[in-house]
Protein backbone atom coordinates (compact mmCIF):
# COMPACT_ATOMS: atom_id res chain seq x y z
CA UNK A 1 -6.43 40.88 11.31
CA UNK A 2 -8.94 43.26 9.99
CA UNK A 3 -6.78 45.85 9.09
CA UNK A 4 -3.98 43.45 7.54
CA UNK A 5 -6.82 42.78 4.53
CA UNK A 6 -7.60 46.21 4.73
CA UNK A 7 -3.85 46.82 3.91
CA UNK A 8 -3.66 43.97 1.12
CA UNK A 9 -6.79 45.04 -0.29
CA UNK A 10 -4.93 48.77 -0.63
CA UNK A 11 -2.05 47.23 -2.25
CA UNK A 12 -4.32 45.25 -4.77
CA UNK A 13 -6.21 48.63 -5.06
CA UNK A 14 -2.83 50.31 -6.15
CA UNK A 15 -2.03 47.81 -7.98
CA UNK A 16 -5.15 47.67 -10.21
CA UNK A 17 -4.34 51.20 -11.03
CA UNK A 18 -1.87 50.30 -13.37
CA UNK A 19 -3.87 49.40 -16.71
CA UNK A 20 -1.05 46.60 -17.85
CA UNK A 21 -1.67 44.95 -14.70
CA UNK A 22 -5.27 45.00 -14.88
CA UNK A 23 -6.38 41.73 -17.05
CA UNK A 24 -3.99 40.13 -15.16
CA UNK A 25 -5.31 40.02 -11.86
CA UNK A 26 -8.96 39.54 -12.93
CA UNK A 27 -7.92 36.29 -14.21
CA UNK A 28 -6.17 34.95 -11.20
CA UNK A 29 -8.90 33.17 -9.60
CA UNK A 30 -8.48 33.58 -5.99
CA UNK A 31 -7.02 36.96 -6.20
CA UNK A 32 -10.93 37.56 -7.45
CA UNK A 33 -12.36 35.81 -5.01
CA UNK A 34 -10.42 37.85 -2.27
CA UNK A 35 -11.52 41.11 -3.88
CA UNK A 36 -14.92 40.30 -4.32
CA UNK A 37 -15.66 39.23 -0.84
CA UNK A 38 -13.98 42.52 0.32
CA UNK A 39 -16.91 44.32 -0.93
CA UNK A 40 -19.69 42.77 0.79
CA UNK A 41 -21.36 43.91 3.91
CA UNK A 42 -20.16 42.52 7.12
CA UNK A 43 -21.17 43.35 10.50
CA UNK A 44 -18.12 45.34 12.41
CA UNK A 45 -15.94 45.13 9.62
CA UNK A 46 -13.90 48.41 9.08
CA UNK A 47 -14.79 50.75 6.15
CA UNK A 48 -11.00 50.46 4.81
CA UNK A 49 -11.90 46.72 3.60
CA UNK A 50 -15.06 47.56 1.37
CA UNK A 51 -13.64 50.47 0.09
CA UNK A 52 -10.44 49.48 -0.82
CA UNK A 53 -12.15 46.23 -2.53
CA UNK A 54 -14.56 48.28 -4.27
CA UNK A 55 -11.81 50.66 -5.31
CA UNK A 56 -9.85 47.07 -7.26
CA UNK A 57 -13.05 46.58 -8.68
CA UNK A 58 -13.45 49.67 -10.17
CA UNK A 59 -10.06 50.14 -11.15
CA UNK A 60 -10.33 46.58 -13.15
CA UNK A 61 -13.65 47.70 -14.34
CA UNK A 62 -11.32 49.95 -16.29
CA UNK A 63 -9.91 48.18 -18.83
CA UNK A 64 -11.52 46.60 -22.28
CA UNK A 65 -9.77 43.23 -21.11
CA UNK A 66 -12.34 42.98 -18.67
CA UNK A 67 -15.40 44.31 -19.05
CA UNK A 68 -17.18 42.26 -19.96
CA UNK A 69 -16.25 39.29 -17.91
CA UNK A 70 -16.98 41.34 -14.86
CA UNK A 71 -20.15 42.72 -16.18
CA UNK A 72 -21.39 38.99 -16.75
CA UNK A 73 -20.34 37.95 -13.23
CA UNK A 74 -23.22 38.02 -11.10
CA UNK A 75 -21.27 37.99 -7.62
CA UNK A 76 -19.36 41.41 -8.93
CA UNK A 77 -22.73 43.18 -9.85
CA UNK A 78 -24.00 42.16 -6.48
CA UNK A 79 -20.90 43.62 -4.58
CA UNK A 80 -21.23 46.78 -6.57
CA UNK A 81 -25.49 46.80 -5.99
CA UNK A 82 -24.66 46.09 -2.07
CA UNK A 83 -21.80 48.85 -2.37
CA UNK A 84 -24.43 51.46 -3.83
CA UNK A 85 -26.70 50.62 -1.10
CA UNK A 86 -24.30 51.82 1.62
CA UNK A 87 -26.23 55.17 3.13
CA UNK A 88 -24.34 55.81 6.59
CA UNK A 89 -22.97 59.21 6.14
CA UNK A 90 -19.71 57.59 7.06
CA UNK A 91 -20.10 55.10 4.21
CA UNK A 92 -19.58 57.42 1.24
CA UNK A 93 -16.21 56.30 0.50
CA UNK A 94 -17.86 52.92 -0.27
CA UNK A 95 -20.89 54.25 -2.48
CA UNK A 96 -18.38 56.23 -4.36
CA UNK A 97 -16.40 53.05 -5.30
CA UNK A 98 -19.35 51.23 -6.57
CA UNK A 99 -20.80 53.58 -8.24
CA UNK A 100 -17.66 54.24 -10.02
CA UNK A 101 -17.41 50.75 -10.88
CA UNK A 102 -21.30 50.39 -11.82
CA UNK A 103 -19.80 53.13 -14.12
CA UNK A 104 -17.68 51.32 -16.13
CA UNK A 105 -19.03 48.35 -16.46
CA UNK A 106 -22.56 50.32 -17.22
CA UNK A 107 -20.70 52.32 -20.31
CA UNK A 108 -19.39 48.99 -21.98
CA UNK A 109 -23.03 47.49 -21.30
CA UNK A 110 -24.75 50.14 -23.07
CA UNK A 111 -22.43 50.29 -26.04
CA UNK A 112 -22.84 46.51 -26.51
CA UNK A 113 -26.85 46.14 -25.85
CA UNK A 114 -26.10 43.87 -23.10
CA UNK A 115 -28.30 44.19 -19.57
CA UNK A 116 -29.36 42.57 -17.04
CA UNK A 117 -33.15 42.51 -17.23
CA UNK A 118 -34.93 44.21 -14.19
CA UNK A 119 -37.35 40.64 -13.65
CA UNK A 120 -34.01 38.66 -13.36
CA UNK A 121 -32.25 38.51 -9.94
CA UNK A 122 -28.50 39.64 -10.10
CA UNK A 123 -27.01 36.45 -11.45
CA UNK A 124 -29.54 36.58 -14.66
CA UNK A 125 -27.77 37.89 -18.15
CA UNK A 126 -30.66 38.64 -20.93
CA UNK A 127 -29.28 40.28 -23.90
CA UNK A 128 -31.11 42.73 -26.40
CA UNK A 129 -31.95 41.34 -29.59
């Protein structure tokens, strides 16, 4: 069962490559939801799920379309924080997805003044004024 999302999450990984497909999925609700749970930390779940869900995320994180959506999202920027906090020497794969992710979405933060203010917990927006 575990390596069956493994494989879909691949597919929606490769699929997320393509930039006209990109704004796309982010807006298809459950398609989301599935990617977004991928990323989090679960106790003996294989590698192949979070990095493969982290890799969608980053790959959406890609396009203008969705930015900022994502950025605002609170459950995204705490898959990508959880991602970054992956240390295991055989988790790289997954702290290289998130922080590629936390890269994008970063970059369109800083051009636009928006961040998330370091009293706030992850689901707090403040905005610069």
């Amino acid at each position: 069962m575990q390596q069956a999302r493994a494989f879909a999450l691949g597919g929606l990984r490769c699929l997320a490559g393509a930039p006209d497909n990109r704004e796309v999925m982010w807006l298809d609700t459950r398609l989301r939801t599935a990617v977004v749970l991928g990323c989090r930390p679960v106790k003996n779940i294989i590698i192949d799920i979070r990095v493969n869900a982290l890799g969608s995320l980053r790959a959406l994180a890609d396009s203008p379309g969705t930015k900022e959506t994502m950025w605002r999202d609170g459950a995204v920027r705490q898959a990508i924080a959880l991602g970054m906090e992956a240390a295991h020497p055989s988790e790289i794969a997954i702290r290289t997805q998130a922080v590629g992710a936390f890269r994008h979405l970063a970059a369109f933060a800083a051009s636009r003044g928006v961040y998330v203010a370091r009293r706030a917990p992850l689901g707090g927006i403040a905005e610069s004024c």
